[in-house]
Protein backbone atom coordinates (compact mmCIF):
# COMPACT_ATOMS: atom_id res chain seq x y z
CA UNK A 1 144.91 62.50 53.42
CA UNK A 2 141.31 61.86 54.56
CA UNK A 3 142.52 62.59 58.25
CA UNK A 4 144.12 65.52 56.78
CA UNK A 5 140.73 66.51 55.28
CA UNK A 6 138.18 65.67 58.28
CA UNK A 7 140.67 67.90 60.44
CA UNK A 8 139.75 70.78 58.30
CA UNK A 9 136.44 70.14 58.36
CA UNK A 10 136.32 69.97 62.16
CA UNK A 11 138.66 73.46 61.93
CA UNK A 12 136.50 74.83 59.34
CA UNK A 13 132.87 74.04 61.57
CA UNK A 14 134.42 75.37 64.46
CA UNK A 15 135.73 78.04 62.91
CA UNK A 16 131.61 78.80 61.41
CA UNK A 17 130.39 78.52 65.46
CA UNK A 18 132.66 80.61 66.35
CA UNK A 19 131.83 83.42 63.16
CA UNK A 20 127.99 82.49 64.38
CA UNK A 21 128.57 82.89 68.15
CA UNK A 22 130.30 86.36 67.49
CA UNK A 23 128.05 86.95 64.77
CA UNK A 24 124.99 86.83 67.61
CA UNK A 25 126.98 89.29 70.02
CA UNK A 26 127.24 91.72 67.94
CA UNK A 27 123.37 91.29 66.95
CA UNK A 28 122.71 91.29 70.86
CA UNK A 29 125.09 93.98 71.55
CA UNK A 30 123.65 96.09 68.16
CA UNK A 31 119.70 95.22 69.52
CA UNK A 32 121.05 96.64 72.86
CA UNK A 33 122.20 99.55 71.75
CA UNK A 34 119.48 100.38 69.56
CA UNK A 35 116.76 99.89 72.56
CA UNK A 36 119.12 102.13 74.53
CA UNK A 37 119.49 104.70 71.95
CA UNK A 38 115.43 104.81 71.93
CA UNK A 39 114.80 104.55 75.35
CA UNK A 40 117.11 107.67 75.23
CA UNK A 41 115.22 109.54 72.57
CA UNK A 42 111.55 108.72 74.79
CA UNK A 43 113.74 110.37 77.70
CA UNK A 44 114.61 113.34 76.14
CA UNK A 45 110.78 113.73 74.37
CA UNK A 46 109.13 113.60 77.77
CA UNK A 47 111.71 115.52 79.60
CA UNK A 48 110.92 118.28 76.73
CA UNK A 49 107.61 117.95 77.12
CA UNK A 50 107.67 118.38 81.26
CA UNK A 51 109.82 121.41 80.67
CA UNK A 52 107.08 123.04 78.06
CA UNK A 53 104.04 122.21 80.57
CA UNK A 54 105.77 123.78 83.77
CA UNK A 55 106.73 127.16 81.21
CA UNK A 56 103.20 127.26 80.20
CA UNK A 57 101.99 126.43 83.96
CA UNK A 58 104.31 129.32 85.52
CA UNK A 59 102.81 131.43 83.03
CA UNK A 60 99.19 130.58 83.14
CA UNK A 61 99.44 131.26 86.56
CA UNK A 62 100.61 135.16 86.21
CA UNK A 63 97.91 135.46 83.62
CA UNK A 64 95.55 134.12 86.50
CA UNK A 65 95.78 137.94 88.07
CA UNK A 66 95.03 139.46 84.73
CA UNK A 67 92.02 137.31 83.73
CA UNK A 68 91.05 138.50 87.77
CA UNK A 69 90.94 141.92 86.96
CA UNK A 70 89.23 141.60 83.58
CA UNK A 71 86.41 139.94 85.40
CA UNK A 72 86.30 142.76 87.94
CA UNK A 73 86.38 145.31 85.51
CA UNK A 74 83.79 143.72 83.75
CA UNK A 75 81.19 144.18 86.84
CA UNK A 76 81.84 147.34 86.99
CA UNK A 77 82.19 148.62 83.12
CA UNK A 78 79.60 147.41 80.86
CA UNK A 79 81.33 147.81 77.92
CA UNK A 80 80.98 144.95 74.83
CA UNK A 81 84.78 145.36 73.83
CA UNK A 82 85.71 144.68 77.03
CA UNK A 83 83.87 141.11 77.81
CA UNK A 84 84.94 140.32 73.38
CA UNK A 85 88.77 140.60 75.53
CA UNK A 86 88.04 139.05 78.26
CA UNK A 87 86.16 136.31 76.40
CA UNK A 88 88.96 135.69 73.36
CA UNK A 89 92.11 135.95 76.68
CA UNK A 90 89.81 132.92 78.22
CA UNK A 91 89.35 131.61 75.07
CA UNK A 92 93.16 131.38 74.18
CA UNK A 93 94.05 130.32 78.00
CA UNK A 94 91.44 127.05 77.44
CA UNK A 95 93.10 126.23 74.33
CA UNK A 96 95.74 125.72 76.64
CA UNK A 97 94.11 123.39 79.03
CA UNK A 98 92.76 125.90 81.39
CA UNK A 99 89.68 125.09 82.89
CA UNK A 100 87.52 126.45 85.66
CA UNK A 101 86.81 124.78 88.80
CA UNK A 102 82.71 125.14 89.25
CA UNK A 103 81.69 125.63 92.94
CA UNK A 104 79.02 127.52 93.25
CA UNK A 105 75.90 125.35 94.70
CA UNK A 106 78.17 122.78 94.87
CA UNK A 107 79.47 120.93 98.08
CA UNK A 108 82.52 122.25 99.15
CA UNK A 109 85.87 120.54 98.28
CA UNK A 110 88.59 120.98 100.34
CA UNK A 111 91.26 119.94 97.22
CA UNK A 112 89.75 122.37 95.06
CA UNK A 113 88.67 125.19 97.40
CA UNK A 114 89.82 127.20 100.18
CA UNK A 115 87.01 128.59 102.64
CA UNK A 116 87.27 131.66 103.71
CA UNK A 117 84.17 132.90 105.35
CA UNK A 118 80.88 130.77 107.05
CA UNK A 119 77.51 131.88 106.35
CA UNK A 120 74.54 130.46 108.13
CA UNK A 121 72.45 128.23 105.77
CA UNK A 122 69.83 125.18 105.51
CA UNK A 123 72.49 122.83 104.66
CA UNK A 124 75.85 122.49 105.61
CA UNK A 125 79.14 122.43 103.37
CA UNK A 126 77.47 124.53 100.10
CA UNK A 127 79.07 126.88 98.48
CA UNK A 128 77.49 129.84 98.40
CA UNK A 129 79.71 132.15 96.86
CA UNK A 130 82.88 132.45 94.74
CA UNK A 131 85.26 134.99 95.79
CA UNK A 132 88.45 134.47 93.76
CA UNK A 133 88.08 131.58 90.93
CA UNK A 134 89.80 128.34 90.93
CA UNK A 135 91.52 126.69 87.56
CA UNK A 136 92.93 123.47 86.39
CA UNK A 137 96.00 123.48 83.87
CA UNK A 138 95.70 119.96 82.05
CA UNK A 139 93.58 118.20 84.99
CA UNK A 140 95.51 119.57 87.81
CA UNK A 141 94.47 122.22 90.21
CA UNK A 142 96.80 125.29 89.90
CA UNK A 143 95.02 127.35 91.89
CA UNK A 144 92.23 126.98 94.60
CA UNK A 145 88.74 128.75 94.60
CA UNK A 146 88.20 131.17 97.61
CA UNK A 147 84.60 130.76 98.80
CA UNK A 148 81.76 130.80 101.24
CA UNK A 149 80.53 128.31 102.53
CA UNK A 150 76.94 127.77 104.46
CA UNK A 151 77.21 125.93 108.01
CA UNK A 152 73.20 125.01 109.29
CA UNK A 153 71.83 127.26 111.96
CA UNK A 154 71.91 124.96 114.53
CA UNK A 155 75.87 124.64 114.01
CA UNK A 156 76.47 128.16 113.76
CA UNK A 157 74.17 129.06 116.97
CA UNK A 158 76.75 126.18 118.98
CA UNK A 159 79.74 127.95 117.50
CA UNK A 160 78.69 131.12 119.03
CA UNK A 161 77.90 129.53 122.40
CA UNK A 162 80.73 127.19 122.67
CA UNK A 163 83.54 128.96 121.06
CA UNK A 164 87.00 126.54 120.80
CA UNK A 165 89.89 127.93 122.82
C-alpha cells in the first residue's frame, strides 16, 4: 500500500512539472505574442505617421509656388491686405514645420543653396542675393535657395583670362 501510495506521488509530481512546464509555454508563447502584437501596433503608428509627413511634404511643396508669387506681388503692390495674406499663409505653413533657409550675408552652402550667378566681391563664397527662397519641412531641406554668390576680384579677373575648356 505505501508503494502503491509513493507511486502516486511520483505520478502526481510529475504530473505538476509537467502542468508547470506547459504552464511556462504558454506564458512564453502568450509574452511572445503580446511583444509581437505591439511591435505591430509601433509599425503601423510610424508607417501612419511617414505617410501623413510625405502628404503634407508633397503639398507644402505646391504651396511653395504660391507663397512665391505672394512675395512677388507684394514688391510690386503695396497693399496691407495683401502682406495680412501672405503673412497668416506663412504663418499656417510654419505651424507645419516650414521654415526658411537664411542666406543672405551668409557663406554659401552647397546643401542648402544652388548658385546661379557670380558677382565680383571682397570675399569669396557670400551670398549676396536671394533669388528664389529655400525651405525646410521638419529639419529637412525641401527645396534649395537660388542665389548669388560673390567670387574676389582677383578670381574673377583669372576666370576671364583663363577660361576652362
Amino acid at each position: 500500500m505505501i508503494n502503491k501510495s509513493n507511486k502516486k506521488k511520483d505520478q502526481g509530481e510529475k504530473e505538476n512539472d509537467s502542468l508547470r512546464k506547459q504552464d511556462e509555454e504558454y506564458k512564453n508563447k502568450y509574452l511572445r505574442a503580446l511583444a509581437d502584437y505591439q511591435n505591430f501596433e509601433k509599425r503601423i503608428f510610424e508607417e501612419k505617421e511617414e505617410i501623413r509627413i510625405n502628404a503634407n511634404r508633397a503639398l507644402i511643396m505646391k504651396l511653395l509656388n504660391f507663397l512665391d508669387s505672394l512675395d512677388k506681388a507684394e514688391i510690386f503692390i503695396k497693399d496691407a491686405s495683401l502682406k495680412l495674406v501672405k503673412d497668416n499663409f506663412y504663418k499656417l505653413l510654419k505651424e507645419e514645420g516650414l521654415e526658411e533657409i537664411q542666406m543672405l550675408g551668409k557663406e554659401f552652402d552647397p546643401y542648402t543653396a544652388e548658385v546661379i550667378d557670380l558677382v565680383e566681391g571682397d570675399k569669396d563664397n557670400v551670398v549676396v542675393e536671394v533669388l528664389r527662397k529655400g525651405y525646410r519641412l521638419n529639419g529637412k531641406v525641401i527645396r534649395v535657395a537660388q542665389v548669388k554668390v560673390t567670387k574676389s576680384k582677383f578670381q574673377m579677373s583669372n576666370q576671364i583670362q583663363n577660361p576652362k575648356r
